[in-house]
Structure formats: structure tokens, C-alpha cells
Protein backbone atom coordinates (compact mmCIF):
# COMPACT_ATOMS: atom_id res chain seq x y z
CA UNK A 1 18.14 -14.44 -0.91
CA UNK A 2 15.93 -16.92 -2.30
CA UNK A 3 13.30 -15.26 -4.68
CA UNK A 4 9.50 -17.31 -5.64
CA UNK A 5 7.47 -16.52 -8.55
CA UNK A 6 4.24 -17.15 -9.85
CA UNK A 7 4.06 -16.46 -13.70
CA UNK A 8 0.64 -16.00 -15.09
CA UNK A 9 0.24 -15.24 -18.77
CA UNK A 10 4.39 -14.39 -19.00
CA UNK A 11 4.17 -12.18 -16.02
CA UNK A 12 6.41 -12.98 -12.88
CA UNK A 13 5.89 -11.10 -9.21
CA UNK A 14 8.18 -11.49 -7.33
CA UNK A 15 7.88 -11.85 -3.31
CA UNK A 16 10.43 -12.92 -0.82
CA UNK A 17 9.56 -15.95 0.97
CA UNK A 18 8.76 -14.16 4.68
CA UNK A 19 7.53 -10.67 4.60
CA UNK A 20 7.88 -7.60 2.54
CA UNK A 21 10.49 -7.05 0.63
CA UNK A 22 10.57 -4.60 -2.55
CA UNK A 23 8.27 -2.69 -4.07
CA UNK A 24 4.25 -3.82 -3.06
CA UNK A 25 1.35 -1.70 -4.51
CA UNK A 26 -1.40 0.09 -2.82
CA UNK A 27 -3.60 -1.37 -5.25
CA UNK A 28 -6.49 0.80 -6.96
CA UNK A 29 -9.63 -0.95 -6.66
CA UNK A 30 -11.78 -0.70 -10.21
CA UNK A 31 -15.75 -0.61 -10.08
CA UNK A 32 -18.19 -2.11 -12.07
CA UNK A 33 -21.76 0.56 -12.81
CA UNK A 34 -22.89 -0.44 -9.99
CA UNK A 35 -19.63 0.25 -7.61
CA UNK A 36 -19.02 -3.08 -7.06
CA UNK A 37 -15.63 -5.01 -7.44
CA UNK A 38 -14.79 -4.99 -11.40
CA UNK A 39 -12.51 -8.29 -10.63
CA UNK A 40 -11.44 -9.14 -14.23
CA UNK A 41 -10.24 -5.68 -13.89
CA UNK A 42 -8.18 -5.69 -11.20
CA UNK A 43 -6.74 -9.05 -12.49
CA UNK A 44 -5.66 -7.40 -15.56
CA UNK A 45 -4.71 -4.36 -13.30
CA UNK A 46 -2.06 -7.14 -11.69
CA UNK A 47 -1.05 -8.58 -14.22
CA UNK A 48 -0.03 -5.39 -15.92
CA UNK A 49 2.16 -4.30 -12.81
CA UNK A 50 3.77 -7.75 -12.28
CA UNK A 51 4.94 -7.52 -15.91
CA UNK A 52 6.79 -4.23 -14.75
CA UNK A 53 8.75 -6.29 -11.76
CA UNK A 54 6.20 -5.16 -8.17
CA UNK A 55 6.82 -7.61 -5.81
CA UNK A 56 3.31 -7.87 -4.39
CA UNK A 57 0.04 -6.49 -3.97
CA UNK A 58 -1.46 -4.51 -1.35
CA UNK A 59 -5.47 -5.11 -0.79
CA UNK A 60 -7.85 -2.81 0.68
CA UNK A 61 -5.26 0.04 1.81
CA UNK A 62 -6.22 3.71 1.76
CA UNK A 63 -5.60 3.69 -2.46
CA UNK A 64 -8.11 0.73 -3.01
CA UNK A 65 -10.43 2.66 -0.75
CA UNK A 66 -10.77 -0.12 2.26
CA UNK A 67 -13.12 1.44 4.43
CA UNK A 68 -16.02 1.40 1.85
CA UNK A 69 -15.34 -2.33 1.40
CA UNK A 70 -17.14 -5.05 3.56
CA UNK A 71 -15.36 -8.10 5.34
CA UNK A 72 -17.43 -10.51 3.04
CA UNK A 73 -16.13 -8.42 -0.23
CA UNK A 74 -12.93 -8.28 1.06
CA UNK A 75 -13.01 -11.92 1.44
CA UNK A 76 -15.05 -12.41 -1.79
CA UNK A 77 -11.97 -10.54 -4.06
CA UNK A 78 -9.43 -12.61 -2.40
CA UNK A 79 -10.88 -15.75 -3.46
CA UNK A 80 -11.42 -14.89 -7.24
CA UNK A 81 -7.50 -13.30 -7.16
CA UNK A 82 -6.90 -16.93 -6.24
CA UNK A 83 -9.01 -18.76 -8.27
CA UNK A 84 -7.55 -16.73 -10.98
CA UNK A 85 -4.20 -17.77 -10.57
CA UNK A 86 -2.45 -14.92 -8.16
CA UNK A 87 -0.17 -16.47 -5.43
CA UNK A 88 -1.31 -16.00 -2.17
CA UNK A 89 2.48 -14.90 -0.99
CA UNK A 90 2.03 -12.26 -3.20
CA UNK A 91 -1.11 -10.59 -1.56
CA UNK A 92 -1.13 -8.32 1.81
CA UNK A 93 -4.54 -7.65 2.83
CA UNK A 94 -5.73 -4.64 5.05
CA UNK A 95 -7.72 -6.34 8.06
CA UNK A 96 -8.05 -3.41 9.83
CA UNK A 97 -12.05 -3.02 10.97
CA UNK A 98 -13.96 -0.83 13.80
CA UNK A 99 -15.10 -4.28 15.38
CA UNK A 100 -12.88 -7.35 16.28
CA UNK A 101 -15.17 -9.91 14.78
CA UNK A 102 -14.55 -8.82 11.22
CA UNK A 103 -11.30 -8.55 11.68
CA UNK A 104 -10.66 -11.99 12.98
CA UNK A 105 -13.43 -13.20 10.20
CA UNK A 106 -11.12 -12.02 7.43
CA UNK A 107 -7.96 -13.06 8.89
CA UNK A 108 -9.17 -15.77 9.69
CA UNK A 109 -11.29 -16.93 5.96
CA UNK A 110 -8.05 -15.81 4.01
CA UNK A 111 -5.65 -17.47 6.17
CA UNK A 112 -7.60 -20.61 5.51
CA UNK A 113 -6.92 -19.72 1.84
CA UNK A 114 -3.29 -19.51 2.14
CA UNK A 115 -2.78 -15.54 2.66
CA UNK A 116 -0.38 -15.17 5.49
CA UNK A 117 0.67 -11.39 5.21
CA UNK A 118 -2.49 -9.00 7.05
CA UNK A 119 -1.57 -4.79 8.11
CA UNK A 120 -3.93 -3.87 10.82
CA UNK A 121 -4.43 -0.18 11.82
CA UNK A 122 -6.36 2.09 14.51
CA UNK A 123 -10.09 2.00 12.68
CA UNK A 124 -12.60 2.62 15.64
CA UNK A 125 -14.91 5.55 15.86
CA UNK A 126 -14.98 6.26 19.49
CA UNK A 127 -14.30 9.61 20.45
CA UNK A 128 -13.67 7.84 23.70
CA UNK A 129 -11.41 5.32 22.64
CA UNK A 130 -7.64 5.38 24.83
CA UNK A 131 -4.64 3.68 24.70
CA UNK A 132 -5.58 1.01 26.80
CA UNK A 133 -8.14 0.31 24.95
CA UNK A 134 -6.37 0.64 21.63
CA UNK A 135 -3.43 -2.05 23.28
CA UNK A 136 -6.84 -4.29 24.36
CA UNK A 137 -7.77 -4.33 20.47
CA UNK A 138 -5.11 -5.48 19.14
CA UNK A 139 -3.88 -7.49 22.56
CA UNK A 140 -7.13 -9.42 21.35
CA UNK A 141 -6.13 -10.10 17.82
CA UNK A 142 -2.73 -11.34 18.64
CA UNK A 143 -3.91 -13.86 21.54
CA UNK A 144 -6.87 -15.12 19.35
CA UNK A 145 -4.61 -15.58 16.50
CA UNK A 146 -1.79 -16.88 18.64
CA UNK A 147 0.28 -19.78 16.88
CA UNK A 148 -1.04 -19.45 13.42
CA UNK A 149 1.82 -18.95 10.85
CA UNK A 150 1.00 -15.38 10.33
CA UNK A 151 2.79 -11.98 9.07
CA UNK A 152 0.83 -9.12 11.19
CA UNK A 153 1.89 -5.90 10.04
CA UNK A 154 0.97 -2.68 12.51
CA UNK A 155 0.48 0.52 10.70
CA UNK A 156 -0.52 3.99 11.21
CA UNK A 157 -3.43 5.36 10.44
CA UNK A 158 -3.49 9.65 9.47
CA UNK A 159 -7.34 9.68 9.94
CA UNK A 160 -7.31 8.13 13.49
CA UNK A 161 -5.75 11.76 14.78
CA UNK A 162 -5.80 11.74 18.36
CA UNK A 163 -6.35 7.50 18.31
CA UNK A 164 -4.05 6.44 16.17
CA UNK A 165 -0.89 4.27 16.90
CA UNK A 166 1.45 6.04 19.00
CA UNK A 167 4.96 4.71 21.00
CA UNK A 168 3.13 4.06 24.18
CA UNK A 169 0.84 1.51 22.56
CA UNK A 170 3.28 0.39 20.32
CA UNK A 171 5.97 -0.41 23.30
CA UNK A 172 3.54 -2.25 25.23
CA UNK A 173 1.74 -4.20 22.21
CA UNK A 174 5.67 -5.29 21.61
CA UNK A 175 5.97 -6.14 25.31
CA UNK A 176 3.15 -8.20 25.42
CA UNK A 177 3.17 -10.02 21.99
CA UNK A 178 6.53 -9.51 20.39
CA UNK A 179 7.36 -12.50 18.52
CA UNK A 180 3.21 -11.91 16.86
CA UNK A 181 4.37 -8.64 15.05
CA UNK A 182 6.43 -8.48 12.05
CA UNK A 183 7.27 -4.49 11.20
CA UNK A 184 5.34 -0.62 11.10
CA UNK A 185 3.97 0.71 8.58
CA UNK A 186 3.96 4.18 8.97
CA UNK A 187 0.92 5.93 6.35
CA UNK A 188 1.48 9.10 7.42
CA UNK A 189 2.78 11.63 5.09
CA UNK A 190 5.47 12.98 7.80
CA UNK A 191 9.19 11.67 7.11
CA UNK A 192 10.15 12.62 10.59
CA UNK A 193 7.54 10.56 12.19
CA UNK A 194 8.69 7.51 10.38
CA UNK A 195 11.94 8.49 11.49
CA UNK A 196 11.27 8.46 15.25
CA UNK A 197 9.76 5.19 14.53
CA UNK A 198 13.14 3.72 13.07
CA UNK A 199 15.02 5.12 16.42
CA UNK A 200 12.39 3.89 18.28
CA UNK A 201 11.38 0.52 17.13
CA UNK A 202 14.32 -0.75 14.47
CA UNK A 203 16.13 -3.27 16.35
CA UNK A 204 12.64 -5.18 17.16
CA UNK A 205 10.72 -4.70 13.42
CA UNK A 206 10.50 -3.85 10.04
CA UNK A 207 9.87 -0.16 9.44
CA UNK A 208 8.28 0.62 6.41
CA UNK A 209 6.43 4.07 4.83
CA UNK A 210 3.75 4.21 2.49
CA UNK A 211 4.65 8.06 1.26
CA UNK A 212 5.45 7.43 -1.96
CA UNK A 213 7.96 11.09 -1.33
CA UNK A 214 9.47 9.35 1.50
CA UNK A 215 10.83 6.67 -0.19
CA UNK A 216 14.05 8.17 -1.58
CA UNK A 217 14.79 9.12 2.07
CA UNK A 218 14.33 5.21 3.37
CA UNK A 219 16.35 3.88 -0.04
CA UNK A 220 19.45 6.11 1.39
CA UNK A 221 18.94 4.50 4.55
CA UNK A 222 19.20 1.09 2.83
CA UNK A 223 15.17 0.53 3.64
CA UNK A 224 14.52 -0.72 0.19
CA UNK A 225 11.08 -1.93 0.74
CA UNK A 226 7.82 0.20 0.24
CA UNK A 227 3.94 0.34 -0.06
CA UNK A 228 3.20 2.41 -2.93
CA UNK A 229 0.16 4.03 -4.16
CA UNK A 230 1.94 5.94 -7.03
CA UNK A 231 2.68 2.62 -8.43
CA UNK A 232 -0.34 2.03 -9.55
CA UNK A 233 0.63 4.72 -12.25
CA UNK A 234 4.65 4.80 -12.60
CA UNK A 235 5.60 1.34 -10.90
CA UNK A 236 8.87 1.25 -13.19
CA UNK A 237 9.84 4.68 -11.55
CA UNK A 238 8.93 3.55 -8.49
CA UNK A 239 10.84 0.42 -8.19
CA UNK A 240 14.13 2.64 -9.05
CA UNK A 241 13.05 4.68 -6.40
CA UNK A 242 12.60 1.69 -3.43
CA UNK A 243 15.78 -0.30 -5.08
CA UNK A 244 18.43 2.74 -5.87
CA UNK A 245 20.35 5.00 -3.66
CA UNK A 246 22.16 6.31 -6.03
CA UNK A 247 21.32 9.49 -8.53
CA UNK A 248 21.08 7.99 -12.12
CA UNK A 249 23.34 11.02 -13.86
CA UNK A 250 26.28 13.26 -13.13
CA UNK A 251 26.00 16.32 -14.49
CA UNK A 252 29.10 17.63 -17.28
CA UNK A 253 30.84 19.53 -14.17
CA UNK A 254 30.32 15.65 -12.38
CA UNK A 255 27.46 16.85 -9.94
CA UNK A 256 25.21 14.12 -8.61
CA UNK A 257 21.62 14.45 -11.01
CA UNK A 258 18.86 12.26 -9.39
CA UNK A 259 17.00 12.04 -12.32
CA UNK A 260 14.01 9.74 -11.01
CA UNK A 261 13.93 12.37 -7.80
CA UNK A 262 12.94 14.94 -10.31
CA UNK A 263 10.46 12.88 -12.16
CA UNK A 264 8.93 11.85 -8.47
CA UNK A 265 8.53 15.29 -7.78
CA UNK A 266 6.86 16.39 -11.09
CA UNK A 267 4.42 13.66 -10.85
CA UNK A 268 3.35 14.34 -7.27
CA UNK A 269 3.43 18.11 -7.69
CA UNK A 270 1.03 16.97 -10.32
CA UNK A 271 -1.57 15.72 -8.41
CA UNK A 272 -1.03 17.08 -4.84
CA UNK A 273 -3.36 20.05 -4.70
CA UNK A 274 -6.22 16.70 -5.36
CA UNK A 275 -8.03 13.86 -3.75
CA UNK A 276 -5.27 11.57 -4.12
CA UNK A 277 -7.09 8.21 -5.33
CA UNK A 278 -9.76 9.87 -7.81
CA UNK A 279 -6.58 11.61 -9.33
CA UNK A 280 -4.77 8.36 -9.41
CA UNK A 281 -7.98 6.82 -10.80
CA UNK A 282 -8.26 9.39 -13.27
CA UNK A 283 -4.47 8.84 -14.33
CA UNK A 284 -5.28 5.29 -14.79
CA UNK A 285 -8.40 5.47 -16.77
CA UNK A 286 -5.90 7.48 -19.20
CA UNK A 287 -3.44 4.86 -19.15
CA UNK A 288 -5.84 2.20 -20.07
CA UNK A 289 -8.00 4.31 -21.96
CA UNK A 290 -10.85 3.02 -20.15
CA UNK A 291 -12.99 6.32 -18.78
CA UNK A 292 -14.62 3.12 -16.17
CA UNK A 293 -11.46 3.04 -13.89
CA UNK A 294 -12.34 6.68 -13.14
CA UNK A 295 -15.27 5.39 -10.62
CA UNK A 296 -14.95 5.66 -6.97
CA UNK A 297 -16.90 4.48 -4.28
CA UNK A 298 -19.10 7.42 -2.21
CA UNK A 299 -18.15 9.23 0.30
CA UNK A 300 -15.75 9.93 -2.43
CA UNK A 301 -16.68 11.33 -5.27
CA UNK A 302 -14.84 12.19 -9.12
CA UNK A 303 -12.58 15.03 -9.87
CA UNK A 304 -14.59 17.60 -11.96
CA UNK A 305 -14.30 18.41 -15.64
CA UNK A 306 -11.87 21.33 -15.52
CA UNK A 307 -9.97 19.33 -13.22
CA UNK A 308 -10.03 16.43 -15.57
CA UNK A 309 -8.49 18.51 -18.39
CA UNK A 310 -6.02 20.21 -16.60
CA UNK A 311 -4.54 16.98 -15.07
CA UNK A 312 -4.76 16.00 -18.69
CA UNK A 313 -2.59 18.10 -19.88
CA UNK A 314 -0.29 18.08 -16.96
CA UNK A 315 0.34 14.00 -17.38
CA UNK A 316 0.64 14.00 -21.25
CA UNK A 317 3.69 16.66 -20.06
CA UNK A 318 4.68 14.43 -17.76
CA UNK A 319 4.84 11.37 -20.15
CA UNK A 320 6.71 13.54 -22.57
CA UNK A 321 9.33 14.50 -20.16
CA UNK A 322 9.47 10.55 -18.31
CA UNK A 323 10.60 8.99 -21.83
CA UNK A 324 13.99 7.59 -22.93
């Protein structure tokens, strides 16, 4: 398969020419004092994970805390990515909005910009809403966006309970615009219900998870392509993870030792009991030993200073344990 690169200051990501392939990143999304976008920080932030062989970035997804983020700074951080020198095959950019207009605006305004790769998910706050109405949404997006060379991801969405994506809407979204969608992207946390989607929905599209605990499961199944939010962290574990199916030792008696399964679980027993993105924020302030990563955007709010030390101590184990 044909691989294309950028390379920016010696660091290549690597993207397949038409959709995802690999291991993209739920990217964290770093904050200036005033919670704004910090975007010489999350160009470094790239950089640093393209060096370690992702092959693409995910904007605006639950890790980079989407919802709190407008269309226009949406729009706004995809520009200075670009202006900085990141390829705009390498980008996949949450679209997903409560109202159509914004949605269409940033598909729309990146598009123009050379971004072809956009996940939309359920993000209305009707009590009211239905399934027709959800398969009118999207219905919407697909015929105004009809005939533009575009890669329109559907995903899941945990928060949307009762409204989010479900087979009915799915089947007749597929029915109605098949050749417009290009895979799922299940973000729930439920390996079962990404398996009902591959029964379901394999021969038509790409079926992709974003559990980061899941994706040992899909690498046995040869799915080695996944969204990761871990990776923000441990992207060199996490690209064994997505690429291998294989354990990585055989114990003295010759049993099967999947090392990197072990060191998955550690790290996610680590934080699981936590907010998942200020913990993953925390982690990275550590990494980069800057304490400015740790800010998140309200309604979330920071991990508190026993929690801080604890998860301290838990990672510098973790580190210890993760070396050659």
C-alpha cells in the first residue's frame, strides 16, 4: 500500500492515502491562562507524536474536549496546524455540532483548506429528539455535502444515551446515502457493542473503536486501525497494540506472554477510577514538565492535589516497569 508523508523538523506521519489506517490520536488540546488554544503547543504536541510513528491526528474528539470548542476555533486551529506545516491528510476533525449550520460551516471552511477526513456524532440536546429525526440530521449533511470528495466518518456518541446512533438509524442512513459514508466509529467503552457493529455493518464500512482496552481485541481480528486517547501519553505502546496480534514473549515453559497487554492494563488501571482527560492532562504536563498542559476547559475542572500525587507516584512506577 502506498504510504505519504509530510516531514516537518525530521518528523514523518504517516497516513494512507484514503481513510484511516493505523494508529490516529485523540489529540489533547493545551490551553493558554486564559483557556484558549495554546497552538505552538499543540504543534509541538504533534510533532512529538509523529516522531514516535502515529499516523494522524484526531481534532476536537472527546480527549481534546470538542464540545467546549466553537466552530470558528475549531476552524481557527485548523488553519494555524496548516500554516504551520501539518498535512491536511493527516488531520480528522470532529464536526459533530447540536445545529446543522455549524456543522456544514466547518466542513465546509476546512474542506476548502484541503481537510477531507470529518467524524460526525449524535450532539443535540433534545430530550425529544427520535430516530427520524436523528436519520433527518445527518440525511441533511450528506445531501448538502453531496459530491464533494469527502471521508465522513459516523461515530457513537456514550453521552447521547437514549439518542445516540443505533442500527435502525444506521441501516437507513446507509440505505439512503451509502456511497457518502466511509466507516463507524464506535466511542463507547463496550467491546460487545462494537462487536454487533462489525456483524452488523462490516461488509458496507470501516469499523473502528476508540477504547483504547478494546484495541487488542480488534488487532486479533486483523482491525489494525484505531483512535486513541492513551496515545497522547504511550503512543509507542499503542502503536504495538493497533499493529500486533501477536504476544511479544513466551514464557521459559513456551506460554504466550503479551507483554504490552500487561503494560495496557497497568496504565489504564492507573487512571480509571479518574476523569479521563484531566488525568491524561496531568500525565502529560509530567511528561513535558510543563505544570500548563494540566489546564482544562470548564465544565471540567483539575484533578486535586492528593490526586495529583498519588497518580504521581503511580506513573513514575509505571515508567519504571515500561522500560527496556
Amino acid at each position: 500500500m502506498t504510504r505519504n508523508f509530510y516531514r516537518i523538523a525530521g518528523a514523518d506521519m504517516t497516513s494512507d492515502s484514503v481513510g484511516l489506517h493505523g494508529l490516529w490520536v485523540d489529540l489533547l488540546m493545551p490551553l493558554d491562562a486564559n483557556l484558549d488554544i495554546h497552538h505552538t503547543k499543540l504543534y509541538t504536541h504533534i510533532q512529538t507524536l509523529a516522531v514516535k510513528g502515529i499516523a494522524g491526528i484526531v481534532l476536537f474528539g472527546p480527549s481534546g474536549e470538542g464540545d467546549a470548542f466553537s466552530c470558528d476555533e475549531r476552524i481557527d486551529a485548523i488553519r494555524q496546524l496548516l500554516d504551520r506545516g501539518i498535512s491536511a491528510k493527516d488531520m480528522a476533525i470532529h464536526a459533530a455540532f447540536p445545529t446543522l449550520r455549524d456543522s456544514l460551516k466547518l466542513i465546509e471552511q476546512a474542506h476548502a483548506m484541503g481537510v477531507k477526513c470529518f467524524i460526525l456524532h449524535p450532539a443535540f440536546n433534545n430530550r425529544d429528539a427520535t430516530d427520524a429525526g436523528m436519520v433527518d440530521f445527518f440525511s441533511h449533511l450528506a445531501q448538502q455535502l453531496k459530491g464533494q470528495d469527502l471521508l465522513l466518518y459516523l461515530a457513537s456518541d456514550p453521552c447521547a444515551g437514549a439518542h445516540d446512533l443505533n442500527n435502525r438509524v444506521i441501516s437507513q442512513l446507509l440505505a439512503q446515502h451509502r456511497d457518502q459514508f466511509e466507516g463507524l466509529i464506535d466511542q463507547s467503552h463496550n467491546a460487545s457493542h462494537t462487536l454487533d457493529w462489525m456483524r452488523a455493518f462490516e461488509e458496507k464500512l470501516s469499523i473502528l473503536t476508540t477504547q483504547d482496552m478494546n484495541a487488542k481485541v480488534m488487532a486479533n481480528l486483523g482491525v489494525h486501525t484505531g483512535i486513541s486517547s492513551y496515545a497522547n501519553v504511550i503512543p509507542a505502546l499503542m502503536i504495538r497494540t493497533i499493529m500486533s496480534n501477536q504476544a511479544s514473549k513466551r514464557s521459559v515453559t513456551g506460554e504466550a506472554i503479551d507483554v504490552d497487554g500487561q503494560l495496557l492494563m497497568a496504565f489504564d488501571q492507573m487512571i480509571m477510577s479518574m476523569p479521563a482527560v484531566p488525568a491524561l492532562k496531568y500525565l502529560l504536563s509530567i511528561q513535558y514538565r510543563d505544570p500548563d498542559w494540566n489546564r482544562v476547559r470548564p465544565p471540567l475542572s483539575l484533578l486535586n492535589s492528593s490526586t495529583h500525587d498519588k497518580l504521581l507516584k503511580d506513573f513514575q512506577k509505571f515508567n519504571a516497569s515500561a522500560a527496556p
